[in-house]
Protein backbone atom coordinates (compact mmCIF):
# COMPACT_ATOMS: atom_id res chain seq x y z
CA UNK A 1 132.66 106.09 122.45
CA UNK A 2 136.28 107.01 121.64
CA UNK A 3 137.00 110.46 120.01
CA UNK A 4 135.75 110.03 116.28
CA UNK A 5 133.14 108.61 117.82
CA UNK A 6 132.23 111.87 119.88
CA UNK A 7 133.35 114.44 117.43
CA UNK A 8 131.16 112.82 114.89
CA UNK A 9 128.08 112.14 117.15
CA UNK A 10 128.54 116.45 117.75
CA UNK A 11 128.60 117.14 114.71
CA UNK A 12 125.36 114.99 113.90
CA UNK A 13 123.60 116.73 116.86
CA UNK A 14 124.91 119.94 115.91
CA UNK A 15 124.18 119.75 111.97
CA UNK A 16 120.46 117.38 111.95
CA UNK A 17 118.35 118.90 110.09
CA UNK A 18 120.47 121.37 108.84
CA UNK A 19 122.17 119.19 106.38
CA UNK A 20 121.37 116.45 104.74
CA UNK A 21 124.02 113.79 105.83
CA UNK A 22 124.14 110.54 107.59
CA UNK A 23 127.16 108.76 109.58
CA UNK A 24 127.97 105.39 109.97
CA UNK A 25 130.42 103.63 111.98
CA UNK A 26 133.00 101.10 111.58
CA UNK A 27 133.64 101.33 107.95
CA UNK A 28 135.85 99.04 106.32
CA UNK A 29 137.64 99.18 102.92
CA UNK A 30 135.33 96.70 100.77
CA UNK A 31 132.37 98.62 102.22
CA UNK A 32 133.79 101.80 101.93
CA UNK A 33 134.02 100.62 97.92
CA UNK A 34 130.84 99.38 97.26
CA UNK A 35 129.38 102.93 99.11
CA UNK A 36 131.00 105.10 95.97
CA UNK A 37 130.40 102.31 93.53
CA UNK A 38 126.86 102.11 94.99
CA UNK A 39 126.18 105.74 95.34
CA UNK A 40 124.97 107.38 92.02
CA UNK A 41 122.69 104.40 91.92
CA UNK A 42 120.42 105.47 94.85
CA UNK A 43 119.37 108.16 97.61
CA UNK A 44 121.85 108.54 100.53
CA UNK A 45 119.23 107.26 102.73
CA UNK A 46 118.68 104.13 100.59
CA UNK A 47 122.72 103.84 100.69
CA UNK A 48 122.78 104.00 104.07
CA UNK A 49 120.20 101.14 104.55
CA UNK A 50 121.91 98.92 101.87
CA UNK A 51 125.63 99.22 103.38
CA UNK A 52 123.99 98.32 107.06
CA UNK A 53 122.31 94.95 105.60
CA UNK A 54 125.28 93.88 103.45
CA UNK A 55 127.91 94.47 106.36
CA UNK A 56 126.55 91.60 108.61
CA UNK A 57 126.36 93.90 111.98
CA UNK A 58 130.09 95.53 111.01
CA UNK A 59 128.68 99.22 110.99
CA UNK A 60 126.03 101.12 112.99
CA UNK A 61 123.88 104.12 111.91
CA UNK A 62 125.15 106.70 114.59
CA UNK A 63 121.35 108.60 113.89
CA UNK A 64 119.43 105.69 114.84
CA UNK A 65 122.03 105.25 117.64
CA UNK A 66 121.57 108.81 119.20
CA UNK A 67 117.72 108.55 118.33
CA UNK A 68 117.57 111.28 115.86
């Protein structure tokens, strides 16, 4: 829980619903590649899901974290 961690989890809270956005954690540069070579390609919820199973436990979804 450092500070990215907390300004992005208030922003979530603040902006669910609202927007249509999702945040994930622990990027790294290959994955952070393959998300904008991946993302015309499919729905950001479908990106979301594909990044978690192809970065073996690297990342976390911080809405499925806070339950939202």
């Amino acid at each position: 829980g450092g500070s990215p961690f907390n300004v992005a989890a208030t922003i979530i809270l603040e902006l669910n619903g609202k927007h249509k956005l999702e945040c994930i954690t622990g990027i790294n540069m290959p994955l952070l590649m393959e998300a904008i070579s991946a993302r015309e390609q499919m729905s950001l919820v479908e990106l979301v899901s594909h990044l978690e199973k192809i970065s073996k436990n690297s990342i976390s979804n911080l809405k499925t974290k806070l339950q939202i």
